[in-house]
PDB file of N, CA and C in Angstrom:
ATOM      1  N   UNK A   1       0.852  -1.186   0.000  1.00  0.00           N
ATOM      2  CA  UNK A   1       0.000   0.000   0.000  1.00  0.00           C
ATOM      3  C   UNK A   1       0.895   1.246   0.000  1.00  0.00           C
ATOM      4  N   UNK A   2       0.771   2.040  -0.892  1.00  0.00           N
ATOM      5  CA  UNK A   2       1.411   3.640  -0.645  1.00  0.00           C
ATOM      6  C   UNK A   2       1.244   4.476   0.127  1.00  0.00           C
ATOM      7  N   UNK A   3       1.760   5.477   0.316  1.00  0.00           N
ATOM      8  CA  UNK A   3       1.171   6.280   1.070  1.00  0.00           C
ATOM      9  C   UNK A   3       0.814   7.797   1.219  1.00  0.00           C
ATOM     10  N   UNK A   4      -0.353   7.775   1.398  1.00  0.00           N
ATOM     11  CA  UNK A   4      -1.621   8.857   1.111  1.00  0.00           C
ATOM     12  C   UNK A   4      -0.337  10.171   0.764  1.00  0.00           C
ATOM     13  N   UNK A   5      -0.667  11.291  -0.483  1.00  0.00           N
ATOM     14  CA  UNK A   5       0.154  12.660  -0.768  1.00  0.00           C
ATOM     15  C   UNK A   5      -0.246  12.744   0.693  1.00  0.00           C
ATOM     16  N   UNK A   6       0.720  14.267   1.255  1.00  0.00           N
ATOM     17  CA  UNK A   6       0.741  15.012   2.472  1.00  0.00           C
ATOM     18  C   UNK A   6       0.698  16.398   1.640  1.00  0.00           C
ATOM     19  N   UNK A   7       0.613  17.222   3.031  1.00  0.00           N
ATOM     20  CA  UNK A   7       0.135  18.588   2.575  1.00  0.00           C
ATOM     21  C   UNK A   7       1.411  19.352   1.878  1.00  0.00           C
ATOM     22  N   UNK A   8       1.508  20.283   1.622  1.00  0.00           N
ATOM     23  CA  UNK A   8       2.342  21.055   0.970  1.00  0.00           C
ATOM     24  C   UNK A   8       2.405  22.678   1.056  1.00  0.00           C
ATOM     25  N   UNK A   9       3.536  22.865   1.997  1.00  0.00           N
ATOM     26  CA  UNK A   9       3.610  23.771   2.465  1.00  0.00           C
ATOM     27  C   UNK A   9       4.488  24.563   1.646  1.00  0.00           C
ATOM     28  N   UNK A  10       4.602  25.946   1.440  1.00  0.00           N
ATOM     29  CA  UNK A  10       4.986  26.897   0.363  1.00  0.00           C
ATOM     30  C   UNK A  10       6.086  28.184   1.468  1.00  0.00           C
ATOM     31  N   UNK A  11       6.939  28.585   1.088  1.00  0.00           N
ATOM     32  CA  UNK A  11       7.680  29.896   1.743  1.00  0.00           C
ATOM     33  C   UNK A  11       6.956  30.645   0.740  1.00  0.00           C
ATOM     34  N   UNK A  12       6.763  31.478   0.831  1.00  0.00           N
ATOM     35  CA  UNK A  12       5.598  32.278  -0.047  1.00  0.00           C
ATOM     36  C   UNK A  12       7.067  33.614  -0.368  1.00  0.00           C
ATOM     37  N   UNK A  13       7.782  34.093   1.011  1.00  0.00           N
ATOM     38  CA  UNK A  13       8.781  34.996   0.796  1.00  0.00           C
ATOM     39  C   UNK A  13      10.232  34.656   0.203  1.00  0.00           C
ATOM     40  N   UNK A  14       9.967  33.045  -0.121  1.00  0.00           N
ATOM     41  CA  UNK A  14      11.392  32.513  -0.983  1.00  0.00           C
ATOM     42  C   UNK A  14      11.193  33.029  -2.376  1.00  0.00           C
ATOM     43  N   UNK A  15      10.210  32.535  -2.478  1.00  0.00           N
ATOM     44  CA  UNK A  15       9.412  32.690  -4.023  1.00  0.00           C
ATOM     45  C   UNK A  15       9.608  34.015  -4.607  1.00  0.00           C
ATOM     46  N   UNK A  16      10.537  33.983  -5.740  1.00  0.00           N
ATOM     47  CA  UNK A  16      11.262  35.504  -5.911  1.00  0.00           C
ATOM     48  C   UNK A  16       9.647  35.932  -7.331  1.00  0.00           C
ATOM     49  N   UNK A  17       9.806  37.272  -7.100  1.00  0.00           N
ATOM     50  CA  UNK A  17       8.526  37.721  -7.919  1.00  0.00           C
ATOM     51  C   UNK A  17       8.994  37.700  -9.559  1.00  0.00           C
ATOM     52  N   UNK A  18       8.129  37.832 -10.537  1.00  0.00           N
ATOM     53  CA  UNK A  18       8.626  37.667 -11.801  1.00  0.00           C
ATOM     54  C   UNK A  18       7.505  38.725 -12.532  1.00  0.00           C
ATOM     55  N   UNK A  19       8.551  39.200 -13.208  1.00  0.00           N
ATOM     56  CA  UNK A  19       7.591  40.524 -14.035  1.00  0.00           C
ATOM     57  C   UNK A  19       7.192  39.728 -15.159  1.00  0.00           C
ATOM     58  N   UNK A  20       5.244  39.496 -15.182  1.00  0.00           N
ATOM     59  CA  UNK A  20       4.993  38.759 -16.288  1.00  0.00           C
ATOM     60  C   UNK A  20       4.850  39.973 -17.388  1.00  0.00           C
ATOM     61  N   UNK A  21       3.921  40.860 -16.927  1.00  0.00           N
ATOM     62  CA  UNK A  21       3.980  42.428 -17.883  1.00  0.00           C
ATOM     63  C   UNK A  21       4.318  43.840 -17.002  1.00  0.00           C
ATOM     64  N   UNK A  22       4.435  44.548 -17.840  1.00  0.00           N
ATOM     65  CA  UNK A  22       5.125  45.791 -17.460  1.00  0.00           C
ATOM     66  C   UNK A  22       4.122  45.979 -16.177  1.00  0.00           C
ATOM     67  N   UNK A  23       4.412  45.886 -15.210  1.00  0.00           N
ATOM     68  CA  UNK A  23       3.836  46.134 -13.656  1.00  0.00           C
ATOM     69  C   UNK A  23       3.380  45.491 -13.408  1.00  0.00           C
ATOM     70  N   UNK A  24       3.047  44.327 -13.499  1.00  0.00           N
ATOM     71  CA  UNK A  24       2.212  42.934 -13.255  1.00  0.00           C
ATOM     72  C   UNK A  24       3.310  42.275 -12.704  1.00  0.00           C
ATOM     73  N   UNK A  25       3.708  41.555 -11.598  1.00  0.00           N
ATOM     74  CA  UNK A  25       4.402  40.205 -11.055  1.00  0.00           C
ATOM     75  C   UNK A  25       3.923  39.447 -10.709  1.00  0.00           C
ATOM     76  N   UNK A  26       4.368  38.093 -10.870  1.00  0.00           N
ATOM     77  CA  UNK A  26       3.486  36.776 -10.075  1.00  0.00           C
ATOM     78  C   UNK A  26       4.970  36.168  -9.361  1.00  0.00           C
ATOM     79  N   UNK A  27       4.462  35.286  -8.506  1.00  0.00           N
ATOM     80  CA  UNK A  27       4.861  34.084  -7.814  1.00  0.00           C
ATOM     81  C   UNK A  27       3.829  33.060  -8.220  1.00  0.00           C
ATOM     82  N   UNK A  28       4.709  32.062  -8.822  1.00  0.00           N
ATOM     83  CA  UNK A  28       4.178  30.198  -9.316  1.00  0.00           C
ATOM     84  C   UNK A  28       4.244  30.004  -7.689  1.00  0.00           C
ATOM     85  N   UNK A  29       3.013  29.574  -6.564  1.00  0.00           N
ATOM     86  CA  UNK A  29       3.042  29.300  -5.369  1.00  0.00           C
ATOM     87  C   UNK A  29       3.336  27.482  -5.465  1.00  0.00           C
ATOM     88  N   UNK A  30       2.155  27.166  -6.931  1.00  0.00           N
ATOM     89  CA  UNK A  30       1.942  25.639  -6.871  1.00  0.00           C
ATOM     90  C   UNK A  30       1.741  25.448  -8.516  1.00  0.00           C
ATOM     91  N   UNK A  31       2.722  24.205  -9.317  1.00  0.00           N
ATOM     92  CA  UNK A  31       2.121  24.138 -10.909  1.00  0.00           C
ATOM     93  C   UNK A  31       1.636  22.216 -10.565  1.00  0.00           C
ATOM     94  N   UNK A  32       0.537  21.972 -11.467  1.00  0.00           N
ATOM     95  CA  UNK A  32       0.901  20.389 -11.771  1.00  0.00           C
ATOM     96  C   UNK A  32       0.713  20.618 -13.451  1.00  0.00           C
ATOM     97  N   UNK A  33       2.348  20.342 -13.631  1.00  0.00           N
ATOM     98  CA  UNK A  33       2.688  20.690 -15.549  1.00  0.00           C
ATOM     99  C   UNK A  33       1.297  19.972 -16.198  1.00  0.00           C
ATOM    100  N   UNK A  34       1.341  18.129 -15.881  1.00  0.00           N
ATOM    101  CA  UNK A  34       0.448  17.791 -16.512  1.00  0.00           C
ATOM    102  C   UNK A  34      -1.214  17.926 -16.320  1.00  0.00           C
ATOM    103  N   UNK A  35      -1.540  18.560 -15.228  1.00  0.00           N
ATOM    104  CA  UNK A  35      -3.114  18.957 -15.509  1.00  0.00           C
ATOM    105  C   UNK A  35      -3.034  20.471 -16.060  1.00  0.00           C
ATOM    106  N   UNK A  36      -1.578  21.615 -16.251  1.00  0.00           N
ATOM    107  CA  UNK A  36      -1.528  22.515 -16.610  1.00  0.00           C
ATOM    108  C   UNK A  36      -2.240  23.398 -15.372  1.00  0.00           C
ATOM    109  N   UNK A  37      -2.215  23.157 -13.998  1.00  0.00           N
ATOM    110  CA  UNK A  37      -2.928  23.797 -12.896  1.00  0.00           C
ATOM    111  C   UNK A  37      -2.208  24.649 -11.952  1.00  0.00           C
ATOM    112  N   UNK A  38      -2.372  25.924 -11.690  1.00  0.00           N
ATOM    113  CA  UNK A  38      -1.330  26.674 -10.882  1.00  0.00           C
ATOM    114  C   UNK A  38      -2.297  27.581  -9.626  1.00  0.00           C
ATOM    115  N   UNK A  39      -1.226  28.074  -8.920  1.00  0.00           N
ATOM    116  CA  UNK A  39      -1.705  28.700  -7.864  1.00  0.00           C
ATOM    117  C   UNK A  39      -0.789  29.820  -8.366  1.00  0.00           C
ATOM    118  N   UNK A  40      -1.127  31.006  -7.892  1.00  0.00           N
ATOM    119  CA  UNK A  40      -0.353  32.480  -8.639  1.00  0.00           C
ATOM    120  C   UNK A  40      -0.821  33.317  -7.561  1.00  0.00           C
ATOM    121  N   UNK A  41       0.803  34.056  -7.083  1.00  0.00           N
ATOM    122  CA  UNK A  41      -0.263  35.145  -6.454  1.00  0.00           C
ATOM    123  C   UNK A  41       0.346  36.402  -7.660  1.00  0.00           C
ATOM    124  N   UNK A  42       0.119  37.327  -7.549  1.00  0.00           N
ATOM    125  CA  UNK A  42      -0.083  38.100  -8.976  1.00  0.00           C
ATOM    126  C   UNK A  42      -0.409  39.522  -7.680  1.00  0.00           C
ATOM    127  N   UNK A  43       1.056  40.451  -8.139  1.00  0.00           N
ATOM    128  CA  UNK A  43       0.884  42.021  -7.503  1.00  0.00           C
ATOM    129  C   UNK A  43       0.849  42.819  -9.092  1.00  0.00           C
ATOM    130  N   UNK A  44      -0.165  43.792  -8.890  1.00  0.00           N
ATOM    131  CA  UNK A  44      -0.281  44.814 -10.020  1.00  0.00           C
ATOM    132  C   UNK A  44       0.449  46.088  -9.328  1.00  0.00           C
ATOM    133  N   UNK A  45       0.683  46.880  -9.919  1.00  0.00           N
ATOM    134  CA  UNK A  45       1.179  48.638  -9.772  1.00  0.00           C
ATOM    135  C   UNK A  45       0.098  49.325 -10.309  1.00  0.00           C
ATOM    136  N   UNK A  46      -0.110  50.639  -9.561  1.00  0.00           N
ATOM    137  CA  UNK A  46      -1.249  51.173  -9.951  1.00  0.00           C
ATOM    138  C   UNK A  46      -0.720  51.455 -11.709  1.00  0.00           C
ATOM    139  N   UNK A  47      -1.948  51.226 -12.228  1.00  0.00           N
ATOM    140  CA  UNK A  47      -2.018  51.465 -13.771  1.00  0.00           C
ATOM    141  C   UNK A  47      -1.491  50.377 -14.365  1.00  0.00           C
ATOM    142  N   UNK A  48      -1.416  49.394 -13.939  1.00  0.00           N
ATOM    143  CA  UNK A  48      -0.620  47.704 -14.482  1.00  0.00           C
ATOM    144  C   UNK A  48      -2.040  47.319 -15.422  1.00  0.00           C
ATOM    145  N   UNK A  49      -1.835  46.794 -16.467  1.00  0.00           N
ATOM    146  CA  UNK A  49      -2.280  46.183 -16.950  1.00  0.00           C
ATOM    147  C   UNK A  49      -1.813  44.992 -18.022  1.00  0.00           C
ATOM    148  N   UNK A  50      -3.021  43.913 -18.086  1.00  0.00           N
ATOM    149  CA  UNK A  50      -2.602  42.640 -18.549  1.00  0.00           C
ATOM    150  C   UNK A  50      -3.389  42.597 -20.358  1.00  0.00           C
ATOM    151  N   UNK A  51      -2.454  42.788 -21.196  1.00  0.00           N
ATOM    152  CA  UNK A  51      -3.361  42.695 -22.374  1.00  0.00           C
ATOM    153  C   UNK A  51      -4.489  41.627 -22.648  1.00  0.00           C
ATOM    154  N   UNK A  52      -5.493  41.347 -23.613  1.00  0.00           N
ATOM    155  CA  UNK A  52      -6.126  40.981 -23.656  1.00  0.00           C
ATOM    156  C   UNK A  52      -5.811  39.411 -24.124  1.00  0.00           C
ATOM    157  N   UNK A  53      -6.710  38.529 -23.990  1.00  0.00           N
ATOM    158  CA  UNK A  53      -6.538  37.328 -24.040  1.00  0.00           C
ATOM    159  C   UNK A  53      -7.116  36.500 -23.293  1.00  0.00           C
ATOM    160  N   UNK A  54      -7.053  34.939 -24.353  1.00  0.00           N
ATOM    161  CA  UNK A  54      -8.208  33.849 -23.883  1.00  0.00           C
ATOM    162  C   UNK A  54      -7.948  33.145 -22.761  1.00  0.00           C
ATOM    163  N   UNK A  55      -8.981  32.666 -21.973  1.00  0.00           N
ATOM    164  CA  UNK A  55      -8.525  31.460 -21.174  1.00  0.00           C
ATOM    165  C   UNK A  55      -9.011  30.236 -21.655  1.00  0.00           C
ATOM    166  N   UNK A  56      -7.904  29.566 -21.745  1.00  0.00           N
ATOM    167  CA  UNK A  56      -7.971  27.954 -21.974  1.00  0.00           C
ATOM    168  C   UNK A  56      -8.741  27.289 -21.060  1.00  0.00           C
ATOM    169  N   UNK A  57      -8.144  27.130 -20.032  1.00  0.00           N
ATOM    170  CA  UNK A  57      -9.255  26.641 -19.002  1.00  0.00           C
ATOM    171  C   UNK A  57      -9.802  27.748 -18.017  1.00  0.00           C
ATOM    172  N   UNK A  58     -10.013  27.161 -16.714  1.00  0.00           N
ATOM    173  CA  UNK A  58     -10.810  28.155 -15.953  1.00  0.00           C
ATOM    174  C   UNK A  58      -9.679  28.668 -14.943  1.00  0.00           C
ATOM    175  N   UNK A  59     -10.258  30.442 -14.644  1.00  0.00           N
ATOM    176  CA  UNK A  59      -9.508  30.776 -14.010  1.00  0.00           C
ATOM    177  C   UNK A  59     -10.371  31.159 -12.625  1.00  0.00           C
ATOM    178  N   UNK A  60     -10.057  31.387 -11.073  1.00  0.00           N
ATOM    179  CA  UNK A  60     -10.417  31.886 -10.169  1.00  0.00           C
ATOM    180  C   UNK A  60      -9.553  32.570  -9.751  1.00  0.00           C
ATOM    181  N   UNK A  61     -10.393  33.665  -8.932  1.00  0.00           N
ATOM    182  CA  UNK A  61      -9.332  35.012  -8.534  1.00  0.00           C
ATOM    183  C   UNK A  61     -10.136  35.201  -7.178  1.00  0.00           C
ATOM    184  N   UNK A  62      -9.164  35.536  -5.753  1.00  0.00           N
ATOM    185  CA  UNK A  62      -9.627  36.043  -4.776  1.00  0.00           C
ATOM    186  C   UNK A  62      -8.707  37.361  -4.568  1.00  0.00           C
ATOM    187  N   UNK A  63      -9.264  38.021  -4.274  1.00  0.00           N
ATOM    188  CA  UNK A  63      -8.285  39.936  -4.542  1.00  0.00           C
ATOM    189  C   UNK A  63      -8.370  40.107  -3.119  1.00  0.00           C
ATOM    190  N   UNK A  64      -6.877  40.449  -2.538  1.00  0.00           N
ATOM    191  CA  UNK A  64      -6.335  40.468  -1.179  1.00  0.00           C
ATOM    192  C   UNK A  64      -6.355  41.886  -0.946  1.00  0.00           C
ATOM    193  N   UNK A  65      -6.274  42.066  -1.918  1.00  0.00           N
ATOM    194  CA  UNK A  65      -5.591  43.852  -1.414  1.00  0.00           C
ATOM    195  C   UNK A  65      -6.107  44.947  -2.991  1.00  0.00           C
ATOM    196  N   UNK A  66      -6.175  45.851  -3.026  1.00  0.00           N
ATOM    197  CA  UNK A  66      -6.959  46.443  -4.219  1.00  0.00           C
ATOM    198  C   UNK A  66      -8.124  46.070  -4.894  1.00  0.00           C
ATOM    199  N   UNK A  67      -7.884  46.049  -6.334  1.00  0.00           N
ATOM    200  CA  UNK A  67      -8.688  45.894  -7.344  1.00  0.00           C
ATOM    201  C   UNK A  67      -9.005  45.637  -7.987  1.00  0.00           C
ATOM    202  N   UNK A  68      -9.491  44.854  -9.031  1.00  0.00           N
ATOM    203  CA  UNK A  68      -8.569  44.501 -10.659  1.00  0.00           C
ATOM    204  C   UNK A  68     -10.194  44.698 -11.392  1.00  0.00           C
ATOM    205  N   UNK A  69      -9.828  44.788 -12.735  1.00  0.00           N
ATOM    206  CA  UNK A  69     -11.311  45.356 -13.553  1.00  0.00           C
ATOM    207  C   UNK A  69     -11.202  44.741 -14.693  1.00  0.00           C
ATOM    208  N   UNK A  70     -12.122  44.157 -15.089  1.00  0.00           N
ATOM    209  CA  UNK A  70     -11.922  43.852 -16.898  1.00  0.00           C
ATOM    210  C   UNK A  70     -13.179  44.157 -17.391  1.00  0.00           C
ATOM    211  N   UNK A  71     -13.563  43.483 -18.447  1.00  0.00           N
ATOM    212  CA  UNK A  71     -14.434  43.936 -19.325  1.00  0.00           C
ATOM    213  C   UNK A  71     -15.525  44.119 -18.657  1.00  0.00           C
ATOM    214  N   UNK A  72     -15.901  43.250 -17.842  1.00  0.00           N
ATOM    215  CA  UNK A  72     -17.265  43.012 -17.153  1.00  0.00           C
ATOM    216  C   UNK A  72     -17.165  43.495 -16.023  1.00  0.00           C
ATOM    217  N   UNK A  73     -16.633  43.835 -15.175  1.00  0.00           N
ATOM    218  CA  UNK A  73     -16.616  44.448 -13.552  1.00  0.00           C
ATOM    219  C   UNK A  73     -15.395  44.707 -13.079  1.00  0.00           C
ATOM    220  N   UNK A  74     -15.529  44.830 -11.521  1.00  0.00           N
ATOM    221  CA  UNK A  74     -14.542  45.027 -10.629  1.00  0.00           C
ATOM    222  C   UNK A  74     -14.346  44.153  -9.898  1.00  0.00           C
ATOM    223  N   UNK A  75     -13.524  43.661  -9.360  1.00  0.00           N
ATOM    224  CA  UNK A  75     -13.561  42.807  -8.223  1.00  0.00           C
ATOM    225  C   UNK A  75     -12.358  43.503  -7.381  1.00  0.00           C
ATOM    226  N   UNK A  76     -13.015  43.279  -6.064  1.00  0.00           N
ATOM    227  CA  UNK A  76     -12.239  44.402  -4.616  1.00  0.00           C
ATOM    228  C   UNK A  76     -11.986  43.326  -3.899  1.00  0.00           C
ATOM    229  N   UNK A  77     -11.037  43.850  -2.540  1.00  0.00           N
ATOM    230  CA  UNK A  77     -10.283  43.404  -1.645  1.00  0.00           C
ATOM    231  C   UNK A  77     -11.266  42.734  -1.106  1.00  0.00           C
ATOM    232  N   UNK A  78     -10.841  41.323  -0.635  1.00  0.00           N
ATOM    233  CA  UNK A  78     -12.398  40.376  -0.166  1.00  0.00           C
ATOM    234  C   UNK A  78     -13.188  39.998  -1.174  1.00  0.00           C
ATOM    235  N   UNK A  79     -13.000  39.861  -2.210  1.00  0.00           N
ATOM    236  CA  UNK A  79     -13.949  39.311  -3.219  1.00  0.00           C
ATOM    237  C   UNK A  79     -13.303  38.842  -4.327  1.00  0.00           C
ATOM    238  N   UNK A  80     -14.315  37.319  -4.661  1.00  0.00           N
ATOM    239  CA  UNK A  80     -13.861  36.434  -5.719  1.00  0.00           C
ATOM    240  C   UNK A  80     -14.600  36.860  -7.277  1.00  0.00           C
ATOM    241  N   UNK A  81     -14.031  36.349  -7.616  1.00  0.00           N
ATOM    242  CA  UNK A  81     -14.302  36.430  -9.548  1.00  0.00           C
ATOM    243  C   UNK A  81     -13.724  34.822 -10.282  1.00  0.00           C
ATOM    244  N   UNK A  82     -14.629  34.306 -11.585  1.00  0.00           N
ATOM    245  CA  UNK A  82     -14.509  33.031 -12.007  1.00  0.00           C
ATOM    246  C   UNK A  82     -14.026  33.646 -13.141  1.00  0.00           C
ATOM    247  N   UNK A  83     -13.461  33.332 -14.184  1.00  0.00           N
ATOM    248  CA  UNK A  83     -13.421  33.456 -15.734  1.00  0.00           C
ATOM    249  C   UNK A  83     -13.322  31.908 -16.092  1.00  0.00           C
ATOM    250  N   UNK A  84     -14.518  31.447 -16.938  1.00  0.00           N
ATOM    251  CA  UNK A  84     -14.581  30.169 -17.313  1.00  0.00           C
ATOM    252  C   UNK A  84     -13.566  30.133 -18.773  1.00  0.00           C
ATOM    253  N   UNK A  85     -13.542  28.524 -19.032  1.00  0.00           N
ATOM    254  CA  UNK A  85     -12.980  28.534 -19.832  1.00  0.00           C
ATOM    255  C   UNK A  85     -13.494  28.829 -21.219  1.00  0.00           C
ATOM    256  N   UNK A  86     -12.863  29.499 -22.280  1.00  0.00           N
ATOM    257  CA  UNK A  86     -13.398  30.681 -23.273  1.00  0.00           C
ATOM    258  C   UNK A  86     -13.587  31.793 -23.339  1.00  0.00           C
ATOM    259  N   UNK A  87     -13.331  32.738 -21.633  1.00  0.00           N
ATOM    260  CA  UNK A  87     -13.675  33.883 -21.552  1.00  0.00           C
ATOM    261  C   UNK A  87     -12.319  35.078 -21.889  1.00  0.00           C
ATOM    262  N   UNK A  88     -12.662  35.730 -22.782  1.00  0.00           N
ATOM    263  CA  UNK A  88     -12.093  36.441 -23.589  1.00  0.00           C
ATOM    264  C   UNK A  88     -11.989  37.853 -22.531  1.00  0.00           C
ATOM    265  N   UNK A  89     -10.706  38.458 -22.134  1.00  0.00           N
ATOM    266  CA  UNK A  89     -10.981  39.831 -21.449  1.00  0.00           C
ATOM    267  C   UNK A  89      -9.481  40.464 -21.405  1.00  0.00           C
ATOM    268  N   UNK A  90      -9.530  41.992 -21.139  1.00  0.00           N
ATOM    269  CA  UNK A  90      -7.869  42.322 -20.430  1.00  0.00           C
ATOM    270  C   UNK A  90      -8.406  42.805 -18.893  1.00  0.00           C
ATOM    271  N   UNK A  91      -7.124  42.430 -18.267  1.00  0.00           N
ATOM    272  CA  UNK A  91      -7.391  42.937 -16.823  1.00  0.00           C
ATOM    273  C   UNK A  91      -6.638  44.481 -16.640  1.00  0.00           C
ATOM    274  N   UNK A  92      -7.016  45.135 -15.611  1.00  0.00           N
ATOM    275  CA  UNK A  92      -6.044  46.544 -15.600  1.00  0.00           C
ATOM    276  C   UNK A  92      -6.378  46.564 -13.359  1.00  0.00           C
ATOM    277  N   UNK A  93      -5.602  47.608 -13.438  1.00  0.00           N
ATOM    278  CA  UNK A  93      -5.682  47.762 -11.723  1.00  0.00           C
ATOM    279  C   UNK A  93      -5.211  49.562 -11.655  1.00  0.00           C
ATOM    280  N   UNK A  94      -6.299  49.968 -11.544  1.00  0.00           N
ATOM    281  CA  UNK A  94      -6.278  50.811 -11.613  1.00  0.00           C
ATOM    282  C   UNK A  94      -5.472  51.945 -10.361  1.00  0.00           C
ATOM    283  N   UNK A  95      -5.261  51.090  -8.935  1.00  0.00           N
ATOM    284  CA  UNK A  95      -4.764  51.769  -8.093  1.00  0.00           C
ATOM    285  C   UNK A  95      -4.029  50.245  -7.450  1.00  0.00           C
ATOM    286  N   UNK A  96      -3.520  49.487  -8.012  1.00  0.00           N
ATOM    287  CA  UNK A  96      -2.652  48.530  -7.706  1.00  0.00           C
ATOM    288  C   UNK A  96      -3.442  47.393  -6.847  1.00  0.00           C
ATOM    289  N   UNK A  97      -3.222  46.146  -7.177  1.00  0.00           N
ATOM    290  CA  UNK A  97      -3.669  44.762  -6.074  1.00  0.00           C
ATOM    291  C   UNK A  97      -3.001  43.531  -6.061  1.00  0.00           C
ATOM    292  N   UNK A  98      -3.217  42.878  -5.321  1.00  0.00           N
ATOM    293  CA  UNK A  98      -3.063  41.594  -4.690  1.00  0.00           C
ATOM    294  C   UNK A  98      -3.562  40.727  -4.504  1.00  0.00           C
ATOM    295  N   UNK A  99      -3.385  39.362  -5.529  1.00  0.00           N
ATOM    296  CA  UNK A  99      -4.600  38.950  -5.699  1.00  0.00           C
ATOM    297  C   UNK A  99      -4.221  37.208  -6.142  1.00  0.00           C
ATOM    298  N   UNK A 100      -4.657  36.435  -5.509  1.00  0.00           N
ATOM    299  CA  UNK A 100      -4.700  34.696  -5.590  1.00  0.00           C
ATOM    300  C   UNK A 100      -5.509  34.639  -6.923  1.00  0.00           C
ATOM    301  N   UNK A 101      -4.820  33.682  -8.146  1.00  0.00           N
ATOM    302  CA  UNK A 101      -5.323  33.331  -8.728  1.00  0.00           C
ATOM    303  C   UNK A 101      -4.888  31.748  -8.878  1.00  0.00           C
ATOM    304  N   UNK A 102      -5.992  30.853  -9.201  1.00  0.00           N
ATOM    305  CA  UNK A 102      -5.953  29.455  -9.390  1.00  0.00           C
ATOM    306  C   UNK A 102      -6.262  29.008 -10.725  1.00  0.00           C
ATOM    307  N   UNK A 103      -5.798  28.757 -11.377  1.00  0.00           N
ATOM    308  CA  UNK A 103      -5.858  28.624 -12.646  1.00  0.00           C
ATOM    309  C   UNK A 103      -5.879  26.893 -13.319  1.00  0.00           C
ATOM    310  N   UNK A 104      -6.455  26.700 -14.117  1.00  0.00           N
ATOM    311  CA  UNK A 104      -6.866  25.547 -14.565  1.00  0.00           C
ATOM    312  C   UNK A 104      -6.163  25.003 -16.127  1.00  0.00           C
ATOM    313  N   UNK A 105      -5.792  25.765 -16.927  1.00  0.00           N
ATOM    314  CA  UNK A 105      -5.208  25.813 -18.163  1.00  0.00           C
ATOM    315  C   UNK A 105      -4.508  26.658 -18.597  1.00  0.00           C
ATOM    316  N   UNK A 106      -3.629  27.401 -19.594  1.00  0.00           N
ATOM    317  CA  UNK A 106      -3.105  28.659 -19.871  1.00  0.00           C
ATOM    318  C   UNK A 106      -4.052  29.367 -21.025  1.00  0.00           C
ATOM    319  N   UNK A 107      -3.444  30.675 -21.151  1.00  0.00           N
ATOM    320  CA  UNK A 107      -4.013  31.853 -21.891  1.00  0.00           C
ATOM    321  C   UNK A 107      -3.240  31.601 -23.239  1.00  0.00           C
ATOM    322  N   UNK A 108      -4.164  32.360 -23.837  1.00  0.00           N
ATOM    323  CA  UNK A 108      -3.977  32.399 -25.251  1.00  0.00           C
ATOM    324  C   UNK A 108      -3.883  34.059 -26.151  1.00  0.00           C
ATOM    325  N   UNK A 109      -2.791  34.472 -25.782  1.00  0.00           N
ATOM    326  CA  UNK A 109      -2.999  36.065 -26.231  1.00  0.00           C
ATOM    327  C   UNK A 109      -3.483  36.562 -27.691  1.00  0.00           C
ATOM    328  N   UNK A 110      -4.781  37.688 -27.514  1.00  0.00           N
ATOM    329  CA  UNK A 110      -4.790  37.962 -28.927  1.00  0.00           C
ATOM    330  C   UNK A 110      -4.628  38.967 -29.591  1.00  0.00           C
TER     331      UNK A 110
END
């Protein structure tokens, strides 16, 4: 018999930040390559924005700190947002945030 995965604990402050776009950084917290599944935490600068583009699979977002806005709304500090898979948008942050995203597949820029 094997034995059962265990939990998986993260240094969150090892995890050096990576400029994905001009004011946008993430930390990869968690990937599994082959389901293509990540945990991201993702800091914007005020006026950061993420050009537009698809999601492959599904994305979830819980926003720690600020703001973030796309086509369809806002989502604020304490509050979640879904983008299913197919949903077409750009994100922007208009006064900078902090924000968990869980992601299910990658983007497709257009």
């Amino acid at each position: 018999m094997s034995e059962p995965p265990i939990s998986q604990y993260v240094d969150v402050g090892a995890v050096p930040w990576q400029e994905r776009y001009p004011g946008v950084h993430w930390k990869v917290l968690w990937e599994d390559p082959v389901r293509k599944a990540r945990a991201i935490l993702i800091r914007y600068e005020a006026g950061a924005t993420i050009p537009r583009h698809r999601h492959v699979g599904d994305e979830q977002i819980f926003v720690l700190e600020g703001s973030v806005s796309d086509d369809t709304g806002t989502c604020t500090a304490g509050n979640y947002a879904r983008r299913p898979p197919g949903c077409v948008h750009a994100v922007a942050s208009k006064t900078g945030a902090l924000v968990l995203a869980i992601t299910t597949g990658p983007t497709e820029p257009l």
